[in-house]
N, C-alpha and C. Protein backbone atom coordinates (compact mmCIF):
# COMPACT_ATOMS: atom_id res chain seq x y z
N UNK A 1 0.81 -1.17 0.00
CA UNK A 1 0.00 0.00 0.00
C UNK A 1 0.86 1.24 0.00
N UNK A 2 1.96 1.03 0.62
CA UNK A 2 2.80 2.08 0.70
C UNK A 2 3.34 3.11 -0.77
N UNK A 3 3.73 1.64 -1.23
CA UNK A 3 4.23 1.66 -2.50
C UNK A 3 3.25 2.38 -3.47
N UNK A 4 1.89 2.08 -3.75
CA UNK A 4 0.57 2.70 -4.43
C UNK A 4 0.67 3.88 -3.75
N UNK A 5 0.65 4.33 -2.62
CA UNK A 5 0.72 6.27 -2.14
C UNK A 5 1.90 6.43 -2.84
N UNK A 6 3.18 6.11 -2.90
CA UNK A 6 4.19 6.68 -2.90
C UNK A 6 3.83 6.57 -4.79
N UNK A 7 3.92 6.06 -5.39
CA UNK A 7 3.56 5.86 -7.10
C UNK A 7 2.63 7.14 -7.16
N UNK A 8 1.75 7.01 -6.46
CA UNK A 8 0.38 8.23 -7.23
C UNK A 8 1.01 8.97 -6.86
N UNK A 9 1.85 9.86 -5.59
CA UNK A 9 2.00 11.08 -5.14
C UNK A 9 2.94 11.49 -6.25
N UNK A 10 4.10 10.63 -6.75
CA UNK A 10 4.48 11.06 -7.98
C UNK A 10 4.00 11.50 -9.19
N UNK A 11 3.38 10.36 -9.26
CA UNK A 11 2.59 10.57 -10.72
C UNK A 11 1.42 11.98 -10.80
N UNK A 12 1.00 12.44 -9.76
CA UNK A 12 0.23 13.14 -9.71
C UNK A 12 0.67 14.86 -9.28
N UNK A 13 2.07 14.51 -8.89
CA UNK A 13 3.10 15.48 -8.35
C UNK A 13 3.90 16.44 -10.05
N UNK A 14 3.27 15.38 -10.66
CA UNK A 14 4.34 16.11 -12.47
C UNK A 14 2.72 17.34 -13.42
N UNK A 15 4.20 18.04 -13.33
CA UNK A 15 3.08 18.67 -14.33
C UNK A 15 2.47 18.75 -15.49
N UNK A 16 0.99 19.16 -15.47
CA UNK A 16 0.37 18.33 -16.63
C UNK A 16 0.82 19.29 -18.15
N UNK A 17 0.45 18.83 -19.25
CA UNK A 17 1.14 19.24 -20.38
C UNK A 17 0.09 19.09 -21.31
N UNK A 18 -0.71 20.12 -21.71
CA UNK A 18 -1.67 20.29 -22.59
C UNK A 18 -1.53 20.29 -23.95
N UNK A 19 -0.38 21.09 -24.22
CA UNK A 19 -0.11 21.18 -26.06
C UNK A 19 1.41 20.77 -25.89
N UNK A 20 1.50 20.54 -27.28
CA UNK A 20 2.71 19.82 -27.19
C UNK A 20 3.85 21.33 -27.44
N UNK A 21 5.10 21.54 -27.33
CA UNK A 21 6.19 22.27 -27.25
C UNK A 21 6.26 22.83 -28.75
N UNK A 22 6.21 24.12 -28.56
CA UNK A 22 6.43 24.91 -29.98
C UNK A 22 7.96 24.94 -30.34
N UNK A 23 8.78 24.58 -29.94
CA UNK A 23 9.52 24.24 -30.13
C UNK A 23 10.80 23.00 -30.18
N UNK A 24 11.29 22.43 -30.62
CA UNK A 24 11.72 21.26 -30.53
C UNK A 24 12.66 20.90 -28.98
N UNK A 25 12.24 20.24 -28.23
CA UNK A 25 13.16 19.59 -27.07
C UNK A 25 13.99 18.55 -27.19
N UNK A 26 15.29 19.60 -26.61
CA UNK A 26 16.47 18.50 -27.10
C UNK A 26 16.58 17.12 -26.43
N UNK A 27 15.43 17.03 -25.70
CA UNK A 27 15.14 15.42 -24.94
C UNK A 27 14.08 14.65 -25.87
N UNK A 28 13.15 15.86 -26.89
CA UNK A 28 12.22 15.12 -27.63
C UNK A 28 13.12 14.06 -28.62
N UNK A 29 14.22 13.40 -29.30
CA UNK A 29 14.53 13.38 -30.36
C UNK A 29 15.38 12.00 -29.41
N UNK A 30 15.81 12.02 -28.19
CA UNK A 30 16.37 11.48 -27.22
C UNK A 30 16.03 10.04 -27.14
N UNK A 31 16.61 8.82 -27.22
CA UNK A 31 16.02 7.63 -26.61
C UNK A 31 14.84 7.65 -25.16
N UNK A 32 14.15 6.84 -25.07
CA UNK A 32 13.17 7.25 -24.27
C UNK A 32 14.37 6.83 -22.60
N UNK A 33 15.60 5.71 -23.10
CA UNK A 33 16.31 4.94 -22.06
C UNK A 33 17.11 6.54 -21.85
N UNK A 34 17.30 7.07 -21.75
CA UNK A 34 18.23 8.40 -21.31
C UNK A 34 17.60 9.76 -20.72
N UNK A 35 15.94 9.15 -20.58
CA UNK A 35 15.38 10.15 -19.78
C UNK A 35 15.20 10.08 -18.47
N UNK A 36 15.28 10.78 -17.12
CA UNK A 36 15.14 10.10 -15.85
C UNK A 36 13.65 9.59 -15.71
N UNK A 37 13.70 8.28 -14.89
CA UNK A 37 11.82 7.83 -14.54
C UNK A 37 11.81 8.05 -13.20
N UNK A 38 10.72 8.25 -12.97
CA UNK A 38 10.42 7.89 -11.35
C UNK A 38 10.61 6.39 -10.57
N UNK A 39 10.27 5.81 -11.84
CA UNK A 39 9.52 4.39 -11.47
C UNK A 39 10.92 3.61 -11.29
N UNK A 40 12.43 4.05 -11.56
CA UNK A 40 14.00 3.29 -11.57
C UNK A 40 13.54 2.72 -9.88
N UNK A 41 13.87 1.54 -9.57
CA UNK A 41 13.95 1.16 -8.37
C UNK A 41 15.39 1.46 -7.78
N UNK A 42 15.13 1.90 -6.39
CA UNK A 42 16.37 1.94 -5.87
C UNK A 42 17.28 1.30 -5.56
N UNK A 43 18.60 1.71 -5.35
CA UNK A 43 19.51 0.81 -5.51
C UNK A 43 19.34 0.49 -3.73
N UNK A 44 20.00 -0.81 -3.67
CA UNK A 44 20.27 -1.07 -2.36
C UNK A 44 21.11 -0.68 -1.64
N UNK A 45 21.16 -0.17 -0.29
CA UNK A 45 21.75 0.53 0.76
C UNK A 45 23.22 -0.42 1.06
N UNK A 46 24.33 -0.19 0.79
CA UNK A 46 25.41 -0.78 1.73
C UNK A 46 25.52 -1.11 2.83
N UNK A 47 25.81 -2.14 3.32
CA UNK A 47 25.76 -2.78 4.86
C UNK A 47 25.88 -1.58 5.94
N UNK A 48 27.01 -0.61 5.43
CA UNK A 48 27.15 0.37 6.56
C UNK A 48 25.94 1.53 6.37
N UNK A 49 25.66 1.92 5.14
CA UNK A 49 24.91 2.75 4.94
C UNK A 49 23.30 2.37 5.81
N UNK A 50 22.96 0.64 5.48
CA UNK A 50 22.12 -0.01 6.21
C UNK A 50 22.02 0.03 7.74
N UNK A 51 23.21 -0.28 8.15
CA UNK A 51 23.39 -0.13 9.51
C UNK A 51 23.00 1.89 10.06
N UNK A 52 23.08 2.54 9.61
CA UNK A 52 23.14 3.91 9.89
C UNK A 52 21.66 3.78 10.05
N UNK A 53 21.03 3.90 9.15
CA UNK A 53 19.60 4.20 8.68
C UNK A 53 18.73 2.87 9.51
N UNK A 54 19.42 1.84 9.77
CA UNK A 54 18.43 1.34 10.98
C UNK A 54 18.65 1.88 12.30
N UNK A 55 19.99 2.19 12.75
CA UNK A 55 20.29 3.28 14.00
C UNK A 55 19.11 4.42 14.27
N UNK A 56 19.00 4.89 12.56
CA UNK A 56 18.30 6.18 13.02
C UNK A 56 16.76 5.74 13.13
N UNK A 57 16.27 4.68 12.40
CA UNK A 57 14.77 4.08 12.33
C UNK A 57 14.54 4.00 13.71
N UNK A 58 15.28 3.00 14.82
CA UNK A 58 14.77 2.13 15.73
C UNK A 58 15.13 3.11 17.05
N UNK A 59 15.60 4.28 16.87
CA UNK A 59 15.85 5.27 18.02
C UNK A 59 14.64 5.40 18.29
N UNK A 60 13.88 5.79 18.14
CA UNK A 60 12.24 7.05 18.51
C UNK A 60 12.08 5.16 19.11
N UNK A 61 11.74 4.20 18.67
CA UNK A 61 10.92 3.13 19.39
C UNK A 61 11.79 2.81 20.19
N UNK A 62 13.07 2.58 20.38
CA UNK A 62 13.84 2.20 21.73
C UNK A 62 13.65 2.87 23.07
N UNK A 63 13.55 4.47 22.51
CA UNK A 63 13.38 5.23 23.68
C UNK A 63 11.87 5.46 24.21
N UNK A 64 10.78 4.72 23.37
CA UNK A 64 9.33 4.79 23.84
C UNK A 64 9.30 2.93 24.62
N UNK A 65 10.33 2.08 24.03
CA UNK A 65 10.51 1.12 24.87
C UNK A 65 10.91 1.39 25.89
N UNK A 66 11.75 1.74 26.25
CA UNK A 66 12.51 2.13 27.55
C UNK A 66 11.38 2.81 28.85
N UNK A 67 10.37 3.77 27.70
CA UNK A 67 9.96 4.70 29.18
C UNK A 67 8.59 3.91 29.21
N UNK A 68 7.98 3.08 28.32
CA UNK A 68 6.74 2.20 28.13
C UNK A 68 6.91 1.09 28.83
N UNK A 69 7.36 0.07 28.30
CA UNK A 69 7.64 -1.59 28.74
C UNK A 69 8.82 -1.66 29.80
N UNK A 70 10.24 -1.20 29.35
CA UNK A 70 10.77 -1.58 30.70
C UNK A 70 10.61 -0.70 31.66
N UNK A 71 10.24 0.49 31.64
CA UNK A 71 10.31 1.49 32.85
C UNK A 71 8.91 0.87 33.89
N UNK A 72 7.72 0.90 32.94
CA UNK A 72 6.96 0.82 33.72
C UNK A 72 5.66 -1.23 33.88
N UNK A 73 5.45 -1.57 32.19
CA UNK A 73 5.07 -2.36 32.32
C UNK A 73 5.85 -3.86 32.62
N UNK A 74 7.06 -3.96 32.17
CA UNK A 74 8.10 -5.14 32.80
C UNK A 74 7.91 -5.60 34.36
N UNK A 75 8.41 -4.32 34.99
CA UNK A 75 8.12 -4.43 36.33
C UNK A 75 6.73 -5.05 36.83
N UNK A 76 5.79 -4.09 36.56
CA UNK A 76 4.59 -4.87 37.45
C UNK A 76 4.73 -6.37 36.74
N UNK A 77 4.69 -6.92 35.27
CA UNK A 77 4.41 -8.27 35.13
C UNK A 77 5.81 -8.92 36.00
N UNK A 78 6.64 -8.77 36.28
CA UNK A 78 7.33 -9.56 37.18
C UNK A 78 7.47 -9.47 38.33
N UNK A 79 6.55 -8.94 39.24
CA UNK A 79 6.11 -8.42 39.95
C UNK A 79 5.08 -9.47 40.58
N UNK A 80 4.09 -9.73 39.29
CA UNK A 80 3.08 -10.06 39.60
C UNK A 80 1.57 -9.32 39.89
N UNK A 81 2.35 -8.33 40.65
CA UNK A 81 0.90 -7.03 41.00
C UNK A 81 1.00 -6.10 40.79
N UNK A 82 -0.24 -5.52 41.13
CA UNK A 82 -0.27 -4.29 39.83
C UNK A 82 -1.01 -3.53 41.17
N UNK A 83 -1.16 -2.12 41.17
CA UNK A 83 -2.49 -1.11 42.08
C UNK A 83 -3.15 -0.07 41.12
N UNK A 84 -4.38 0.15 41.36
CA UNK A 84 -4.86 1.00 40.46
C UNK A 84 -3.89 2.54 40.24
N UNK A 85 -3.19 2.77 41.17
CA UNK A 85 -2.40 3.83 40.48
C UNK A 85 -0.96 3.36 39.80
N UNK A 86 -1.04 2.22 39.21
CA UNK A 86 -0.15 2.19 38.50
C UNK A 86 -0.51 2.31 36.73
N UNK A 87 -1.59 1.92 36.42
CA UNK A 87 -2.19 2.14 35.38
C UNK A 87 -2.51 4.06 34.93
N UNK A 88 -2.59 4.76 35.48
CA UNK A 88 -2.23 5.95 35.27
C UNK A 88 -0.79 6.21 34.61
N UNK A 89 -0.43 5.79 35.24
CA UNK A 89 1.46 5.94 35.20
C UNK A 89 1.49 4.92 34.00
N UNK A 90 0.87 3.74 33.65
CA UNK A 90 1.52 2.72 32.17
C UNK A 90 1.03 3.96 31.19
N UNK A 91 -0.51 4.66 31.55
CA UNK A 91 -1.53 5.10 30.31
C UNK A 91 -0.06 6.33 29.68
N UNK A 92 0.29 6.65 31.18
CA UNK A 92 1.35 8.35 30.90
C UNK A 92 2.23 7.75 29.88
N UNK A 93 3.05 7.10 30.19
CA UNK A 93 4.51 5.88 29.76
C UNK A 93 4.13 5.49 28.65
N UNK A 94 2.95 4.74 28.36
CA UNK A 94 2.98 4.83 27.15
C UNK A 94 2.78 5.11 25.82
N UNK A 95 1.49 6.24 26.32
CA UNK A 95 0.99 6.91 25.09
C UNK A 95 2.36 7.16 24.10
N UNK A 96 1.56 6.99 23.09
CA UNK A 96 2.42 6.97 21.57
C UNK A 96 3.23 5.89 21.19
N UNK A 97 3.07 4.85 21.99
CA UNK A 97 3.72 3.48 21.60
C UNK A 97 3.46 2.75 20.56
N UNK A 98 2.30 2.75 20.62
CA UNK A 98 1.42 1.85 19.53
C UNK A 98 2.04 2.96 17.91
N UNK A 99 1.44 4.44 18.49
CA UNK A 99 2.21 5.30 16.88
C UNK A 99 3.69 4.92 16.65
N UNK A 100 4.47 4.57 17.30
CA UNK A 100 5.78 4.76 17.31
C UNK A 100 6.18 3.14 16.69
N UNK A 101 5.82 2.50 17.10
CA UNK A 101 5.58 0.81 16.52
C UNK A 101 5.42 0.76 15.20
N UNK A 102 4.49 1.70 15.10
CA UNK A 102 3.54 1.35 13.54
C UNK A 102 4.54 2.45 12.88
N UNK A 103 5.04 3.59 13.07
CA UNK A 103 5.58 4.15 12.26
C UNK A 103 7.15 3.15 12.06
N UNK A 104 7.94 2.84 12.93
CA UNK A 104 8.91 1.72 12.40
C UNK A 104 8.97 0.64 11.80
N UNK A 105 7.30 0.04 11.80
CA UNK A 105 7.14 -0.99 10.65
C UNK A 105 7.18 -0.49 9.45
N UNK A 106 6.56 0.83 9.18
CA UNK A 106 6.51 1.85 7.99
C UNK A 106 7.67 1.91 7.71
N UNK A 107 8.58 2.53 8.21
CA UNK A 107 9.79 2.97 7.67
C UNK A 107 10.60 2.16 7.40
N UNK A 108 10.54 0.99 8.39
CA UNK A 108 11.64 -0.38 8.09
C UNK A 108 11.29 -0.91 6.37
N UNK A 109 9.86 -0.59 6.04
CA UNK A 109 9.43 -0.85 4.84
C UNK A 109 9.66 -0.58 3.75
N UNK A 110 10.11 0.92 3.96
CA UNK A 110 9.92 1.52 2.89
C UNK A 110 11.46 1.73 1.89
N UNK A 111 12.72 0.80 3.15
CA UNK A 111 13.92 0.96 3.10
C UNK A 111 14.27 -0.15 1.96
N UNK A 112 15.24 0.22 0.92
CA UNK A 112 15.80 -0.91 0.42
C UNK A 112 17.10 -1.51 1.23
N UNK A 113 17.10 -2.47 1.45
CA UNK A 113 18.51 -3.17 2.75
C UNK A 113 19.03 -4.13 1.58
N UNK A 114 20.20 -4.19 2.45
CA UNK A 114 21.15 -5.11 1.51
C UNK A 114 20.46 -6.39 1.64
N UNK A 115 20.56 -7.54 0.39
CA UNK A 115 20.36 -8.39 0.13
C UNK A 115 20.43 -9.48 1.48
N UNK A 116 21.20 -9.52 2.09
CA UNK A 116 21.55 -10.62 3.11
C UNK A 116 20.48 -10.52 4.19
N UNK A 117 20.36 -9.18 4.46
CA UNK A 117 19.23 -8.61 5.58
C UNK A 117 17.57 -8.42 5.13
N UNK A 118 17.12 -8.42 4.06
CA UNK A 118 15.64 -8.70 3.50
C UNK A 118 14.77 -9.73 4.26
N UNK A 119 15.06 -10.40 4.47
CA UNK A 119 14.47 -11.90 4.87
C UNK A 119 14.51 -11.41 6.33
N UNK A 120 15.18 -11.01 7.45
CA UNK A 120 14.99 -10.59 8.73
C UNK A 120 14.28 -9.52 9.23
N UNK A 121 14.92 -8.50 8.38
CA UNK A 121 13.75 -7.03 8.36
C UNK A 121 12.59 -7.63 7.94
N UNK A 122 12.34 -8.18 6.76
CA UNK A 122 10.74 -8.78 7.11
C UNK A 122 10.37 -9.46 7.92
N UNK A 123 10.79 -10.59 8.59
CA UNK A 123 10.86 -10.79 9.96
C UNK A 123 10.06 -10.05 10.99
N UNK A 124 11.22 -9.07 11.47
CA UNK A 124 10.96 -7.64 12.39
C UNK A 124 9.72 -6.97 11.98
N UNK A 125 9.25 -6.22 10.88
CA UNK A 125 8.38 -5.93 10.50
C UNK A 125 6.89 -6.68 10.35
N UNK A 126 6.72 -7.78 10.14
CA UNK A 126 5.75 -8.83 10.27
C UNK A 126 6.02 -8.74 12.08
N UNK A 127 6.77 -8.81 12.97
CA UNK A 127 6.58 -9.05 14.34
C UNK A 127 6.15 -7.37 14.67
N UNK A 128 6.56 -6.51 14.34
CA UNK A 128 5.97 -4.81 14.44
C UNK A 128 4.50 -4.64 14.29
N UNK A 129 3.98 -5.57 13.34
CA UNK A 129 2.84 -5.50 12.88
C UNK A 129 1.95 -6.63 13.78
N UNK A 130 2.08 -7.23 14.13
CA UNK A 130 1.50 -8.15 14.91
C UNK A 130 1.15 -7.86 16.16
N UNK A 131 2.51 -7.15 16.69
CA UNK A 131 2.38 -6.41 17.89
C UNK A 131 1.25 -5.07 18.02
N UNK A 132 0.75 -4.44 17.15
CA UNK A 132 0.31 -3.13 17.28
C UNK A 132 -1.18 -2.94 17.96
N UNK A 133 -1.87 -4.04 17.56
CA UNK A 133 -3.01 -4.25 18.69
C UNK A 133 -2.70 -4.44 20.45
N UNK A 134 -1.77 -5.03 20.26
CA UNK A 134 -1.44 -5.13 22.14
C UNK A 134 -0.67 -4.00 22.26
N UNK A 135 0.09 -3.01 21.80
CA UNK A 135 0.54 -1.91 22.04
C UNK A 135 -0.70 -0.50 22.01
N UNK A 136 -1.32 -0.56 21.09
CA UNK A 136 -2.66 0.19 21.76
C UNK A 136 -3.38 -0.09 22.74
N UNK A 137 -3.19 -1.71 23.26
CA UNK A 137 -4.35 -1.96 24.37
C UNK A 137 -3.34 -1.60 25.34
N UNK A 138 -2.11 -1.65 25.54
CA UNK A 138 -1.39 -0.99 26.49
C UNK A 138 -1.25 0.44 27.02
N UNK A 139 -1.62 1.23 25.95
CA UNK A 139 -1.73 2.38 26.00
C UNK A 139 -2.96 3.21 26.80
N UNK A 140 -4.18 1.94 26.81
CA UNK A 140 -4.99 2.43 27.58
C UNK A 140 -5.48 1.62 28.44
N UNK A 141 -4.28 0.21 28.78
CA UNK A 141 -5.29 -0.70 29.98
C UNK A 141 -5.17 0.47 31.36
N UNK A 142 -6.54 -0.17 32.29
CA UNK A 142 -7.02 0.60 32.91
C UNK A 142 -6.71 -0.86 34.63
N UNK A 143 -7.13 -2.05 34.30
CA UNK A 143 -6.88 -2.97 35.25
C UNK A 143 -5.89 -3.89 35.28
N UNK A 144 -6.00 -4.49 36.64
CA UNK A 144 -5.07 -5.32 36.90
C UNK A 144 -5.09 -7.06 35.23
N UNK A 145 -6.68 -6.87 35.51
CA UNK A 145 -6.87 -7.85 34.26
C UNK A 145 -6.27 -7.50 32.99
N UNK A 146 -6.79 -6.53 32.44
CA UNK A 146 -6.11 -5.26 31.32
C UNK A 146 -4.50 -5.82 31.10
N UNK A 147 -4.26 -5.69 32.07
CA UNK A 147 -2.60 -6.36 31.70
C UNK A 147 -1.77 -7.13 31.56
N UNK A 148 -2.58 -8.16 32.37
CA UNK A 148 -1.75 -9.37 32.78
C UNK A 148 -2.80 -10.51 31.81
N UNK A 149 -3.57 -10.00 31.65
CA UNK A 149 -4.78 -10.93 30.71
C UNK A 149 -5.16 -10.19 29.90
N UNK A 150 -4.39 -9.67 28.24
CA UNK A 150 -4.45 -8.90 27.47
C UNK A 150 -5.49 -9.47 26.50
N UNK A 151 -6.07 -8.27 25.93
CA UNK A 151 -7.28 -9.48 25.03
C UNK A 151 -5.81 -9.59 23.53
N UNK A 152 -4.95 -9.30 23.45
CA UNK A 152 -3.81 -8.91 22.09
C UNK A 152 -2.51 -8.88 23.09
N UNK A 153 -2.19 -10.09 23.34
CA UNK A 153 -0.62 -9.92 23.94
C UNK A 153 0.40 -9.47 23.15
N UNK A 154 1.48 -9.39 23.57
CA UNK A 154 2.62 -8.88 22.77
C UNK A 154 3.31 -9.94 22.44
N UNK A 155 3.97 -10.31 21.21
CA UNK A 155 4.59 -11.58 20.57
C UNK A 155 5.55 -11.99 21.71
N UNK A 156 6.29 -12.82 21.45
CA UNK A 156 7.73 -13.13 22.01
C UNK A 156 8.74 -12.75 21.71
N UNK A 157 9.49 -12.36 22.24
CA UNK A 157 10.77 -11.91 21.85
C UNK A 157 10.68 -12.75 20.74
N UNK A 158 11.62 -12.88 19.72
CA UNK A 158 12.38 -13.23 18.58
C UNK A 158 13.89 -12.94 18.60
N UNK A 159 14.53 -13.68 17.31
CA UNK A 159 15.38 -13.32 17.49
C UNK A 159 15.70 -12.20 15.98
N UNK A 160 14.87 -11.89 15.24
CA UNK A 160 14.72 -10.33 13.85
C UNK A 160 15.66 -9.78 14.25
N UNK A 161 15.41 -9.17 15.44
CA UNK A 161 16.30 -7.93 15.73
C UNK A 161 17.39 -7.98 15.86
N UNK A 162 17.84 -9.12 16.38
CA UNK A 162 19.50 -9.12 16.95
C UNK A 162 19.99 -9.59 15.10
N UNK A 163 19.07 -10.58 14.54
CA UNK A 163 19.75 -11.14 13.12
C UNK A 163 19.95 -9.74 12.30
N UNK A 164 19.00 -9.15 12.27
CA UNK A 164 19.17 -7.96 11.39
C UNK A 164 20.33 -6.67 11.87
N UNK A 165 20.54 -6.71 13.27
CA UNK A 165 21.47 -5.89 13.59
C UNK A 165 22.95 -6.58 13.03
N UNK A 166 22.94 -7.92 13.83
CA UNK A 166 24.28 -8.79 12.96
C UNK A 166 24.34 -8.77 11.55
N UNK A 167 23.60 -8.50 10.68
CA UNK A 167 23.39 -8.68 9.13
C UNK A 167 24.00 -6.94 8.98
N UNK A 168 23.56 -6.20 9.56
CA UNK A 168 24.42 -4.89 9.53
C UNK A 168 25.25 -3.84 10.36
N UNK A 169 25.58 -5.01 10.95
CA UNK A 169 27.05 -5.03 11.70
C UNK A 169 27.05 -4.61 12.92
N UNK A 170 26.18 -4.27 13.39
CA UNK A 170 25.31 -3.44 14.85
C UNK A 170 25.68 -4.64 16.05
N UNK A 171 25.94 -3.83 17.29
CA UNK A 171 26.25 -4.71 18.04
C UNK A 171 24.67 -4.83 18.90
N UNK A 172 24.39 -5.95 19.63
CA UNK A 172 23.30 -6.16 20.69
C UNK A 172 22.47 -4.38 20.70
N UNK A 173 21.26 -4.43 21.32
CA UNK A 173 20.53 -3.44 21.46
C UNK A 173 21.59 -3.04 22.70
N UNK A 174 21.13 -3.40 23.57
CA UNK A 174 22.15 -3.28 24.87
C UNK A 174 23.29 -2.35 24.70
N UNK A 175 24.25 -2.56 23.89
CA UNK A 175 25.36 -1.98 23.62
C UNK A 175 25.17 -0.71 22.91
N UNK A 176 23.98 -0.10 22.67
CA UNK A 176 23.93 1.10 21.69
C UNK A 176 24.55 2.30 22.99
């Protein structure tokens, strides 16, 4: 779907051309192969270039992980218990999680990655997307049930992330 917005916004982005040129264009006479298209697919990103541009993707969701899941919901589930004023404090923590999720499945998408790493980023992205119903219900559970008995749990860890960081040279999340 991405791909269909991004095609029309082009196609619809050129300007339109009613009569043809009163004068001859030195591109009219031109092979049609020597004109620029929109439609050239991009080339693929270099491992390092890859590695950069997932650095900069997975920042905004690391740091809504950090103040969402481990700051506040990790704890109570290992915990076990929860008090009604802690659900105030998940709703604070995690508003914009669920946006922040869904915008890194977007963007992880929209990236061309080197060949070796395709197959994991889709991975990650299929697990981004799976996740986004239990990251909105997080955003507004209200009870002890709400959390610990999600109607949309959150997947399992995997291992996407660490393969795709190793595929572009990135050490552990941990280590950033």
């Amino acid at each position: 779907m991405a791909a269909v917005v991004g095609l029309t916004a082009c196609s619809s982005s050129e300007p339109e051309e009613s009569a043809a040129p009163t004068s001859p264009s030195p591109l009219a006479s031109a092979p049609a192969s020597t004109t620029p298209t929109a439609s050239a697919s991009p080339k693929a990103l270099t491992r390092e270039e890859a590695g950069k541009k997932y650095l900069e993707l997975v920042k905004p969701v690391n740091a809504m992980l950090d103040k969402c899941y481990f700051g506040k919901v990790l704890p109570l589930l290992e915990s076990g218990g929860s008090t009604s004023a802690d659900f105030p404090k998940i709703r604070k923590a995690c508003a914009g999680m669920g946006k922040a999720n869904r915008t890194f499945a977007d963007d992880l998408e929209a990236v061309k990655w080197p060949a070796a790493a395709r197959k994991d980023v889709g991975r990650l992205i299929d697990e981004k997307r799976a996740d986004q119903l239990a990251w909105e219900e997080i955003e507004k559970v209200r009870t002890h049930e709400d959390l610990f008995n999600p109607k949309y749990p959150l997947t399992d860890a995997s291992e996407a992330a660490a393969l795709v960081r190793a595929h572009l040279g990135l050490p552990p999340r941990s280590e950033d």
